[in-house]
N, C-alpha and C. Protein backbone atom coordinates (compact mmCIF):
# COMPACT_ATOMS: atom_id res chain seq x y z
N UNK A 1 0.84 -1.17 0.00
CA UNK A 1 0.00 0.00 0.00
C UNK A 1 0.89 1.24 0.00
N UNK A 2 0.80 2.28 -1.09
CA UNK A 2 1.04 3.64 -0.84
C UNK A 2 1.01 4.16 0.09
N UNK A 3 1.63 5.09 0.83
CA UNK A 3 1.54 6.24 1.68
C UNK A 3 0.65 7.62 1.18
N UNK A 4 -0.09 7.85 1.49
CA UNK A 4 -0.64 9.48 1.73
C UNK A 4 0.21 10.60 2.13
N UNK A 5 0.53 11.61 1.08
CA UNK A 5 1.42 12.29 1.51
C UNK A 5 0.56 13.80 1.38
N UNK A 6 -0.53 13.89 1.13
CA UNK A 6 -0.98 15.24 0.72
C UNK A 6 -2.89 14.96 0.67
N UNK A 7 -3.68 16.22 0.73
CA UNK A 7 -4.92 15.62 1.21
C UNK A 7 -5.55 15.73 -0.39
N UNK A 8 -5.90 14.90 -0.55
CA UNK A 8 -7.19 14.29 -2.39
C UNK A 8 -8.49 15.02 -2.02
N UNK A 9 -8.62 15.86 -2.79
CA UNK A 9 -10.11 16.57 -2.59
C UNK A 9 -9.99 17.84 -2.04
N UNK A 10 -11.22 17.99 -1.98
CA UNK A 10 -11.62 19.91 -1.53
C UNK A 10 -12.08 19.03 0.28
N UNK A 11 -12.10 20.36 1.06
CA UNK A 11 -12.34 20.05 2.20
C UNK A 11 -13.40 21.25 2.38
N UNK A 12 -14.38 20.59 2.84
CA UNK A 12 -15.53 21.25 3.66
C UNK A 12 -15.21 22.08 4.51
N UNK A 13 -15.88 23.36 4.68
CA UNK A 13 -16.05 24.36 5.53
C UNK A 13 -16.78 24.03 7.14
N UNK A 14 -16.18 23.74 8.50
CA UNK A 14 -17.00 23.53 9.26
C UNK A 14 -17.56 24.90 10.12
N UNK A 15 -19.07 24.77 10.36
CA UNK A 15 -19.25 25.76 10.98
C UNK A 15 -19.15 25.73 12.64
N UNK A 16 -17.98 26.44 13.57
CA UNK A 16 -17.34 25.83 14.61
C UNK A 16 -18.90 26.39 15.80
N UNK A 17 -19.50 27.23 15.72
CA UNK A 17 -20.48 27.74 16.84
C UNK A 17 -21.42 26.71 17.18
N UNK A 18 -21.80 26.35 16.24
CA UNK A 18 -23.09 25.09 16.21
C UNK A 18 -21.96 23.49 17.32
N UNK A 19 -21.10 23.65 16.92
CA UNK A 19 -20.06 22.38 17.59
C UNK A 19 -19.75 22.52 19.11
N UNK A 20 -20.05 22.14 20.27
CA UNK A 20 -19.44 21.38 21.81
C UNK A 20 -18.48 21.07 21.70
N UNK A 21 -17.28 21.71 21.56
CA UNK A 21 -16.02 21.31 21.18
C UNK A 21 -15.10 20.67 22.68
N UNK A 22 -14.29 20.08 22.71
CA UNK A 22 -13.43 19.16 23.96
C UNK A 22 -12.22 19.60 23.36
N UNK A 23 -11.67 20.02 24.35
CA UNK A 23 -9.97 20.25 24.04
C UNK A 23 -8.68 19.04 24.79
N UNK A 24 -7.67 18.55 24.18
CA UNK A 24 -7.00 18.08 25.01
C UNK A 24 -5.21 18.67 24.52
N UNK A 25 -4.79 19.15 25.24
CA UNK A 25 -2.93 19.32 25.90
C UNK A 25 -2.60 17.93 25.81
N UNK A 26 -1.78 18.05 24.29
CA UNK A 26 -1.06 16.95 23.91
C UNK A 26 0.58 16.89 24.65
N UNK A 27 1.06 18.04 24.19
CA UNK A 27 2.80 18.27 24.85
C UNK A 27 2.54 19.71 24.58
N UNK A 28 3.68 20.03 25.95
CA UNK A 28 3.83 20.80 25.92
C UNK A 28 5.48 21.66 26.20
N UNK A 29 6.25 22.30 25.40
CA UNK A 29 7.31 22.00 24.94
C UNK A 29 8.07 23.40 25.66
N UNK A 30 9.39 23.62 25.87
CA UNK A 30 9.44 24.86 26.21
C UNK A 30 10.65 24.51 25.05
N UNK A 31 10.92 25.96 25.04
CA UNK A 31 11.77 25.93 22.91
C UNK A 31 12.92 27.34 23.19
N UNK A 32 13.61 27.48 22.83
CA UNK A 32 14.72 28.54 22.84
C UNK A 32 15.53 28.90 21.75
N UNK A 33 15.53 29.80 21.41
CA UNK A 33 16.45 30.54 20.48
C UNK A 33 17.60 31.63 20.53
N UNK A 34 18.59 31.23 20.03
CA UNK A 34 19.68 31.91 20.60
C UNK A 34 19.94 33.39 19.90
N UNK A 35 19.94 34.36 20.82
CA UNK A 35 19.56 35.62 19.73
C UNK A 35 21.36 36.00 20.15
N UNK A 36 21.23 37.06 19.98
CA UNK A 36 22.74 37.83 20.06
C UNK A 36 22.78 38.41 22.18
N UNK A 37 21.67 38.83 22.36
CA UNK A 37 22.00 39.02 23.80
C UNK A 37 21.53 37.96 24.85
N UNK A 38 21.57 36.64 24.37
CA UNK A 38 21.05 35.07 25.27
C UNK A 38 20.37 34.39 24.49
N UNK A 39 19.52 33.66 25.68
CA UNK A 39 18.59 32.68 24.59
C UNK A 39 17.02 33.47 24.61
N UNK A 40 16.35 33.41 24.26
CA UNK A 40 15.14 33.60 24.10
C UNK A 40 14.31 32.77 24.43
N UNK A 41 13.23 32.54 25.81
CA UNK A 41 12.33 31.07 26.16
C UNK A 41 10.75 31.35 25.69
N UNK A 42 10.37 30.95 24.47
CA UNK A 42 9.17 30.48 24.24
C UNK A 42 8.71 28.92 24.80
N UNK A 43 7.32 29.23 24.69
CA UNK A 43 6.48 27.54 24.79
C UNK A 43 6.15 27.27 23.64
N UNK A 44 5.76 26.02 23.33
CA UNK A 44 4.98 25.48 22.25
C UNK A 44 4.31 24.66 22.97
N UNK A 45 2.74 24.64 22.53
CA UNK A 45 1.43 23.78 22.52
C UNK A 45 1.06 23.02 21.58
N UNK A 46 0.67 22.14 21.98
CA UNK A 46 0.22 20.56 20.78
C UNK A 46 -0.81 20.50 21.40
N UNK A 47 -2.23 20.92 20.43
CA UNK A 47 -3.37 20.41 21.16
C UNK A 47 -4.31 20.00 19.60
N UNK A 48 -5.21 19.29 20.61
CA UNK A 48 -6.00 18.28 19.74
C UNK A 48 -7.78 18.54 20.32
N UNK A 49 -8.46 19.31 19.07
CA UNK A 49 -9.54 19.84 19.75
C UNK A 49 -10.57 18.73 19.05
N UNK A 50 -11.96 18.73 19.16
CA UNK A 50 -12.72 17.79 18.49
C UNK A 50 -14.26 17.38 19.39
N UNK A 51 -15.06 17.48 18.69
CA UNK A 51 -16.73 16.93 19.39
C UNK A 51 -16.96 15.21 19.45
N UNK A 52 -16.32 14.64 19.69
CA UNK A 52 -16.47 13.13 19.31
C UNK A 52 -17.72 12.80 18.78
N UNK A 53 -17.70 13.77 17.54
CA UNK A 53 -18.97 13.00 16.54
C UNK A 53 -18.35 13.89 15.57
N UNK A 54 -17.26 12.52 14.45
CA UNK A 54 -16.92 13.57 13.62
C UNK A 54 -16.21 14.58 13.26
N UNK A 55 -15.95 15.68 14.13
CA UNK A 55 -14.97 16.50 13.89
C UNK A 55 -13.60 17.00 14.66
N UNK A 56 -12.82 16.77 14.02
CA UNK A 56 -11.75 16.65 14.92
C UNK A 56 -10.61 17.62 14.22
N UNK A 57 -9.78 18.55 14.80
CA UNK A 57 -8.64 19.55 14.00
C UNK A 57 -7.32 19.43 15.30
N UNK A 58 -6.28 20.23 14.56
CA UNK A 58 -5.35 19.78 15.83
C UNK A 58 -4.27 21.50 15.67
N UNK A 59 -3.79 21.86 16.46
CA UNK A 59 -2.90 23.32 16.29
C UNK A 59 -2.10 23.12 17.14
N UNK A 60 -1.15 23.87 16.61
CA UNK A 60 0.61 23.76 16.85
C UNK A 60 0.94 25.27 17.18
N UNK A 61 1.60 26.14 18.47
CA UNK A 61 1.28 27.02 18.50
C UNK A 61 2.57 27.67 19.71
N UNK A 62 3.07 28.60 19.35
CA UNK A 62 4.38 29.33 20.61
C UNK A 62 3.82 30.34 20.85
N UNK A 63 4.33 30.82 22.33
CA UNK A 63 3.77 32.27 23.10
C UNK A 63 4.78 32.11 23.70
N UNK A 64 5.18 33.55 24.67
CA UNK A 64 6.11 33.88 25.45
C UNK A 64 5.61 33.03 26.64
N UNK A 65 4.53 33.22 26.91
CA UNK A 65 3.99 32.10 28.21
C UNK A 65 3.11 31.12 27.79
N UNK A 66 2.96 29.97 28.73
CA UNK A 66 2.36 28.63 28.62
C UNK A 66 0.32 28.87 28.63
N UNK A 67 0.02 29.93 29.14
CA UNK A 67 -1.60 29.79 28.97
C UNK A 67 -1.94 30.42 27.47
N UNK A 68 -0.79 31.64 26.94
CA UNK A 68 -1.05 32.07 25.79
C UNK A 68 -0.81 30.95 24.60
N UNK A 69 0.51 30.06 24.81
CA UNK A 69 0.48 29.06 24.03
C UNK A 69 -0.41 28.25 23.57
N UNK A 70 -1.21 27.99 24.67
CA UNK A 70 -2.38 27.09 24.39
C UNK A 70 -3.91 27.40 24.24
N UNK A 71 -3.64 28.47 24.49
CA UNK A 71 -5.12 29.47 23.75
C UNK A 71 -4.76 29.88 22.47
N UNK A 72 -3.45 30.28 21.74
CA UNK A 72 -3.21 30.38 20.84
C UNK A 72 -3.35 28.53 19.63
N UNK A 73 -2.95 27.87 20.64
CA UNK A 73 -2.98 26.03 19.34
C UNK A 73 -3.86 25.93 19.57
N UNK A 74 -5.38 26.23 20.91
CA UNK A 74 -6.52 25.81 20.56
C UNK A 74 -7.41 26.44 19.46
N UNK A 75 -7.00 27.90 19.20
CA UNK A 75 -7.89 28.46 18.01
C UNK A 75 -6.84 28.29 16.88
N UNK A 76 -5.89 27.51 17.04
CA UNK A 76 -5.79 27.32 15.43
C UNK A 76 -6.21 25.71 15.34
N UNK A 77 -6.30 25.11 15.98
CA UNK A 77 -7.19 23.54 16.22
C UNK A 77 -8.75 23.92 15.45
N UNK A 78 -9.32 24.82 15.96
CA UNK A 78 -10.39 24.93 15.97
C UNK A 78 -10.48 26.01 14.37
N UNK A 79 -9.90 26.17 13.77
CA UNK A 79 -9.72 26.78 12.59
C UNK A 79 -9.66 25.53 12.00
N UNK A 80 -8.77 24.28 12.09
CA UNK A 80 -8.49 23.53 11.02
C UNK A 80 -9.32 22.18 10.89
N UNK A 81 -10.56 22.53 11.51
CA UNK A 81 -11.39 21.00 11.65
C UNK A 81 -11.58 20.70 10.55
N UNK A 82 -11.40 19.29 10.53
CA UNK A 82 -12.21 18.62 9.46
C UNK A 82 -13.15 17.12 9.84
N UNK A 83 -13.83 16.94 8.75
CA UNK A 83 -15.09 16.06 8.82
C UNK A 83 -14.74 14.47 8.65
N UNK A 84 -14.31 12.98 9.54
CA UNK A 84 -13.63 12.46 9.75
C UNK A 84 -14.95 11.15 9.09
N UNK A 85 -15.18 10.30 7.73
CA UNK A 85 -16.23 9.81 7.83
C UNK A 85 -16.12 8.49 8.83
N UNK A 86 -17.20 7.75 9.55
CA UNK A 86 -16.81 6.95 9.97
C UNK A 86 -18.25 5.41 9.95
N UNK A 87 -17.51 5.01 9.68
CA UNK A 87 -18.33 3.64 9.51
C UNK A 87 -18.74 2.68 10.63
N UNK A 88 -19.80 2.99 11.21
CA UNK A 88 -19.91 2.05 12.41
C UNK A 88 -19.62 2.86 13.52
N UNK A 89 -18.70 2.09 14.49
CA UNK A 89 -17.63 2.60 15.39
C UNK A 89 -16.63 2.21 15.01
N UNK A 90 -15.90 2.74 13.54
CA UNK A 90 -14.85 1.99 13.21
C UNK A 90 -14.37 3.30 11.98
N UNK A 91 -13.17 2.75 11.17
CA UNK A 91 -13.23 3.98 9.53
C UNK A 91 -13.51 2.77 8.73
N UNK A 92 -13.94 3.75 7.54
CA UNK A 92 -14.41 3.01 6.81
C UNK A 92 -13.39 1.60 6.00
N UNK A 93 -12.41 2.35 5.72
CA UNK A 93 -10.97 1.23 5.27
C UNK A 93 -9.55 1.78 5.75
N UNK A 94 -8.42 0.63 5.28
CA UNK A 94 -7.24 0.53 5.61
C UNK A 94 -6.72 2.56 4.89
N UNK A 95 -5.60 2.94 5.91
CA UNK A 95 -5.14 3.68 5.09
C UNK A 95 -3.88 4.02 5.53
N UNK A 96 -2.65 4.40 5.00
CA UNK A 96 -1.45 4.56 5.56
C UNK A 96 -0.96 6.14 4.82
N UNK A 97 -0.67 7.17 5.55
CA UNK A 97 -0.14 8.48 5.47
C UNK A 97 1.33 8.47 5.94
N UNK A 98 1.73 9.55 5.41
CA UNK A 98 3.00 9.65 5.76
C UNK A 98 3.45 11.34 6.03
N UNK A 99 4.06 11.78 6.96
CA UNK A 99 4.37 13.25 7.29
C UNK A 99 5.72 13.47 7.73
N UNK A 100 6.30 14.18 6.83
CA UNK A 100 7.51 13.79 7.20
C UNK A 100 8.62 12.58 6.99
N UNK A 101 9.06 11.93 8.23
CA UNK A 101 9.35 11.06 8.60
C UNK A 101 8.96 10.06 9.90
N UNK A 102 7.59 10.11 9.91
CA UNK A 102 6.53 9.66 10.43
C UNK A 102 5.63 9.44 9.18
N UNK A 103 4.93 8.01 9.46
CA UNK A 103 3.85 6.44 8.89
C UNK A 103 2.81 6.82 9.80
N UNK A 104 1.49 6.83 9.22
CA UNK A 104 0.76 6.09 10.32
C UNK A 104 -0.02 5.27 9.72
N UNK A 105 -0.66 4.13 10.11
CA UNK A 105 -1.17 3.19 9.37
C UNK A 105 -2.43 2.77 10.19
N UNK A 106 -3.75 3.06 9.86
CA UNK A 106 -4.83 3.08 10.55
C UNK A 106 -5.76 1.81 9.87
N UNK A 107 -6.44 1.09 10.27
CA UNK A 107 -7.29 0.08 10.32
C UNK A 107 -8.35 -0.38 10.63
N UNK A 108 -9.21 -0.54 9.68
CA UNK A 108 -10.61 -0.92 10.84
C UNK A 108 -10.45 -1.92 11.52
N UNK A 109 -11.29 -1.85 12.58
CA UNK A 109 -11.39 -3.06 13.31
C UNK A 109 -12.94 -3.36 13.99
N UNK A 110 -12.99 -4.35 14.39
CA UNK A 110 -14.59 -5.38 15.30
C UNK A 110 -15.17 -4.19 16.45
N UNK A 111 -16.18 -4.10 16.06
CA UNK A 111 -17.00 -3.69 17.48
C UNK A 111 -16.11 -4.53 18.59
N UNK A 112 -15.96 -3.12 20.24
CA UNK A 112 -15.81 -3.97 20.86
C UNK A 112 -13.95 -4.15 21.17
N UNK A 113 -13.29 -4.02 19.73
CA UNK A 113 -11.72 -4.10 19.91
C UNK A 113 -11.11 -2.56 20.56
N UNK A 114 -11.76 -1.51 20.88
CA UNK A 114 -11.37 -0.17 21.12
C UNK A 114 -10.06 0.53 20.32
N UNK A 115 -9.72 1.21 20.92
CA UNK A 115 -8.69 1.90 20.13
C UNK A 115 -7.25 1.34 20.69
N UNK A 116 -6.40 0.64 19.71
CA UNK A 116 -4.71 0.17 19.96
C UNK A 116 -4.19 1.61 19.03
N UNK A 117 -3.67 2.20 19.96
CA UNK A 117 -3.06 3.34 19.55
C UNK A 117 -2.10 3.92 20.35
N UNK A 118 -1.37 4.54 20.06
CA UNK A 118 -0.17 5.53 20.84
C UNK A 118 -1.21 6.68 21.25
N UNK A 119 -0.05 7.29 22.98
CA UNK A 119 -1.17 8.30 23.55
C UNK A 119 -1.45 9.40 22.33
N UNK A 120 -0.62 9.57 21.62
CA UNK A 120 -0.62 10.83 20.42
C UNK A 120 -2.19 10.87 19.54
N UNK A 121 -1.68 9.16 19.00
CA UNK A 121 -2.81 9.24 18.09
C UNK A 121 -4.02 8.96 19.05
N UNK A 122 -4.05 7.78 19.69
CA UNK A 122 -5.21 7.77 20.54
C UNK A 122 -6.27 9.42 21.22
N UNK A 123 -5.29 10.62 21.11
CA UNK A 123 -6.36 11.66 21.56
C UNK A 123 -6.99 11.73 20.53
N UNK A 124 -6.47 12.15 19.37
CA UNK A 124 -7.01 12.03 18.10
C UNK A 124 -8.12 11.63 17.54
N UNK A 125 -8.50 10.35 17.94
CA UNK A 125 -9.18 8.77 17.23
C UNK A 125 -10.52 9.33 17.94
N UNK A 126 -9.78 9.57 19.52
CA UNK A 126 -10.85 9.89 20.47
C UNK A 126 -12.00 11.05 20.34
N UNK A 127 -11.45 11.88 20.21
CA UNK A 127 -11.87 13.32 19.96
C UNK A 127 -12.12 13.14 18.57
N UNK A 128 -12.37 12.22 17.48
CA UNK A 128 -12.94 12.23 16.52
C UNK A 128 -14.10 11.45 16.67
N UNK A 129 -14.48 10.86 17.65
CA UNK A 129 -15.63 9.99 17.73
C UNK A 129 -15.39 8.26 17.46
N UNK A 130 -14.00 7.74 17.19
CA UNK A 130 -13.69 6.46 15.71
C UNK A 130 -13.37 5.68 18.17
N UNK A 131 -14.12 4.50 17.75
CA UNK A 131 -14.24 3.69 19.07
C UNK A 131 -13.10 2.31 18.68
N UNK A 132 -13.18 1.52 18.00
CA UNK A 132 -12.61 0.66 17.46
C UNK A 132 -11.80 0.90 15.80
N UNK A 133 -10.46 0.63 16.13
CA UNK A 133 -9.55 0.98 15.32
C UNK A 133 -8.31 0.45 15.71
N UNK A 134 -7.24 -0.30 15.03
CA UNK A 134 -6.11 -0.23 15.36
C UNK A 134 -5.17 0.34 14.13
N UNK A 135 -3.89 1.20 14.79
CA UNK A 135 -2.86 1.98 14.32
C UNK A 135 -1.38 0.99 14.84
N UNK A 136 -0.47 1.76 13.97
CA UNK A 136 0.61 1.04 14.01
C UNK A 136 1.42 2.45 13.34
N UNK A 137 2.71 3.29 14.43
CA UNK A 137 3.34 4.08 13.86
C UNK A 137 4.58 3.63 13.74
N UNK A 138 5.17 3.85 12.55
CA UNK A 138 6.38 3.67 11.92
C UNK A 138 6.77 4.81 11.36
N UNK A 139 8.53 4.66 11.32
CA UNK A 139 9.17 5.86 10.98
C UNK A 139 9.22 6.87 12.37
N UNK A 140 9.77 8.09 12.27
CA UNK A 140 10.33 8.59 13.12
C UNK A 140 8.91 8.96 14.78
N UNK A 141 8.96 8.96 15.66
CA UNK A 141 8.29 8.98 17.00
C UNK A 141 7.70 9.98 17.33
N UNK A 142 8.17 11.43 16.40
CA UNK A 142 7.97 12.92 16.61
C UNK A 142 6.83 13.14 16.68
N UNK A 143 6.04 13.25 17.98
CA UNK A 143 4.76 13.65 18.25
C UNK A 143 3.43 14.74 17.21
N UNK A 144 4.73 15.30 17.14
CA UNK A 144 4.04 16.74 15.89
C UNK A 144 3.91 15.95 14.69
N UNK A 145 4.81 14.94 14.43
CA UNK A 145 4.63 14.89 12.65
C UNK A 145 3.66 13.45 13.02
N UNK A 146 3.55 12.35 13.97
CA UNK A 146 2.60 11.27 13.93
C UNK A 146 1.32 11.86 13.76
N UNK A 147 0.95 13.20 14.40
CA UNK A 147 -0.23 13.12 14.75
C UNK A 147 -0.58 14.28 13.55
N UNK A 148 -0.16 14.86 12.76
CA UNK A 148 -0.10 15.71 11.55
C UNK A 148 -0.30 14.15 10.67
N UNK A 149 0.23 13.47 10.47
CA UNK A 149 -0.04 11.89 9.63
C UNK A 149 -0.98 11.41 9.85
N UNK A 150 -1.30 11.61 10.91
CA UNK A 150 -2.63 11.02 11.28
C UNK A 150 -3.87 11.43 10.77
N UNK A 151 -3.91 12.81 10.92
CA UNK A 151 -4.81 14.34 10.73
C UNK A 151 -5.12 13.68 8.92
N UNK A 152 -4.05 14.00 8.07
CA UNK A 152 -3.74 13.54 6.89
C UNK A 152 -4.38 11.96 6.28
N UNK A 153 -4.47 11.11 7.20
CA UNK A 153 -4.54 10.17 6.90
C UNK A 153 -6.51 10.17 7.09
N UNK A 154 -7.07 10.76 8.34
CA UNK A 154 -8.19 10.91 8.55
C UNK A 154 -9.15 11.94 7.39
N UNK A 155 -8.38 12.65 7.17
CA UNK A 155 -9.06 13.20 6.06
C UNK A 155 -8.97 12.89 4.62
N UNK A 156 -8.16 11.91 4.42
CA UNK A 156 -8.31 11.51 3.01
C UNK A 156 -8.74 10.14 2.96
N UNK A 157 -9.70 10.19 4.41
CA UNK A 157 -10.81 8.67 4.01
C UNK A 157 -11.87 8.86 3.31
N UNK A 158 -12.75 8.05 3.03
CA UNK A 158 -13.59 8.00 1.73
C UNK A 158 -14.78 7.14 2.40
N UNK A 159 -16.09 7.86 2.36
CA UNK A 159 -17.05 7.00 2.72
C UNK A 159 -17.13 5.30 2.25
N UNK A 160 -17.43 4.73 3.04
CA UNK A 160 -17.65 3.08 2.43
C UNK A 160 -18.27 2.99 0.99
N UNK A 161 -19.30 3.91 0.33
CA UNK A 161 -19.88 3.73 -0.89
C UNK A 161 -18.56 4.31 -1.80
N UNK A 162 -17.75 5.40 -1.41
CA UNK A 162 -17.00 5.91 -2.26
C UNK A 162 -15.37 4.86 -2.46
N UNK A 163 -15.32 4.12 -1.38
CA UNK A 163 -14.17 3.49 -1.46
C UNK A 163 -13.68 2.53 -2.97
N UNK A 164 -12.75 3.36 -3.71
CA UNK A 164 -12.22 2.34 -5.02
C UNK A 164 -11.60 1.38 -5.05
N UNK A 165 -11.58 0.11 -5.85
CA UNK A 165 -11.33 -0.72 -5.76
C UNK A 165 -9.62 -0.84 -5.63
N UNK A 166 -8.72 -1.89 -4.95
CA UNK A 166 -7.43 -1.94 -5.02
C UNK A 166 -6.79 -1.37 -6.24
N UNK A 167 -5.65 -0.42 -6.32
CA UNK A 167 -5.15 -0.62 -7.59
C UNK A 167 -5.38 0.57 -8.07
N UNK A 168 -6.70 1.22 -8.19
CA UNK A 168 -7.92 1.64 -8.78
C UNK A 168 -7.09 3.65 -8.12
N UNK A 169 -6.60 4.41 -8.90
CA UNK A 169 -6.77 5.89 -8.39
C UNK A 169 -7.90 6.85 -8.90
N UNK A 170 -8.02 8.12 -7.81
CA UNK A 170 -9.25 8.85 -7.70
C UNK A 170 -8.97 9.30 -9.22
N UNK A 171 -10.31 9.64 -9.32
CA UNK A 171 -10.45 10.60 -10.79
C UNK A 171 -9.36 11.83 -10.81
N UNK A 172 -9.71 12.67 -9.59
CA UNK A 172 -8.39 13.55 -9.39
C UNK A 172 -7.40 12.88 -9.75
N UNK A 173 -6.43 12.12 -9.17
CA UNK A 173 -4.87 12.04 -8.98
C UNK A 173 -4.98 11.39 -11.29
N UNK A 174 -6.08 10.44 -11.81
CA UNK A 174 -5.88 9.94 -12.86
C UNK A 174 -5.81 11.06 -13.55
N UNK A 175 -6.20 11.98 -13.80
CA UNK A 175 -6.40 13.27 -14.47
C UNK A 175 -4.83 14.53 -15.02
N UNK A 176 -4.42 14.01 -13.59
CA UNK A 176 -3.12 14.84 -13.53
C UNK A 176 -1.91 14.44 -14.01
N UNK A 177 -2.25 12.38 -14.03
CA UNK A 177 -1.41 11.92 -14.29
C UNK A 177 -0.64 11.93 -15.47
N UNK A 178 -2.36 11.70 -16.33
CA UNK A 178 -2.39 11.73 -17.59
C UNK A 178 -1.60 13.03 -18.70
N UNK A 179 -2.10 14.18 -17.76
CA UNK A 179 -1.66 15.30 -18.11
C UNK A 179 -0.02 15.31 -17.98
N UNK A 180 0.35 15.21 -17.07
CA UNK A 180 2.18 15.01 -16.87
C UNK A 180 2.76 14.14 -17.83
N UNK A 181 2.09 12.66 -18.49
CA UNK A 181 2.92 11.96 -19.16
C UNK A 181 2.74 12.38 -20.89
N UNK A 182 2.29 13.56 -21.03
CA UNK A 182 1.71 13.96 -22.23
C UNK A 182 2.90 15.50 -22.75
């Protein structure tokens, strides 16, 4: 199976007021830069916002202090939602993304099996509403880029009616192809 390296399709506009949104503080990082008169101490925030029905976004975010950090990654979380389809309590099929140097490789699974996931992706899965699923990350451990792979990988699923056969690429990606070898 291919890797997912980029998102297939247009993405829906969510409207965030109508949404009960749940926030969760993934890491939280303190970061430094060396200027000419010391270092300089920013934070960085990793948070993962989402209504567990469906919509789930995630923001990456520095402030001079730790409450601005994370009021700052929760409204860019909440800027970048997207619409996660899900089949059951499960996704609809296999899919493997790639970010970076971070894999993530997501799976349906049985009513009942819950989520086998790393704490990263597991907020994720969670805060998207998906109950049964197992993941498997490969390639590099970096919290920011698994769960950016992940993000990636969740949005370029495909309802169960839309899913193409093995082998088989979207009309998009055939279109472009065609065009490049011409």
């Amino acid at each position: 199976m291919k890797a997912v390296t980029k998102v297939v399709g247009r993405r829906a506009r969510i409207e965030i007021p109508e949404l009960e949104l749940e926030e969760k503080l993934i890491k939280l990082s303190r970061v430094t830069k060396v200027v000419k008169g010391g270092k300089r101490l920013r934070f960085r925030a990793l948070m993962v916002v989402g209504d567990g029905k469906k919509h789930v976004g995630i923001g990456v975010a520095k402030a001079a202090g730790v409450p601005d950090a994370i009021h700052k990654a929760s409204a860019a979380g909440r800027k970048k939602l997207i619409e996660v389809p899900v089949a059951d309590t499960s996704i609809p099929h296999e899919i493997l993304a790639k970010f970076g140097a971070s894999k993530v490789l997501l799976k349906p699974a049985a009513p009942g099996t819950g989520i086998v996931a790393s704490n990263a992706v597991r907020a994720v899965l969670e805060l998207a509403g998906i109950k049964d699923i197992i993941s498997k990350s490969l390639g590099s451990r970096n919290q920011v880029n698994v769960i950016k792979a992940t993000m990636l990988a969740l949005s370029n699923l495909r309802q169960a009616g839309q899913v193409e056969t093995e082998g088989e690429l979207p009309p998009e990606i055939q279109e472009e192809d065609v065009n490049e070898t011409e």
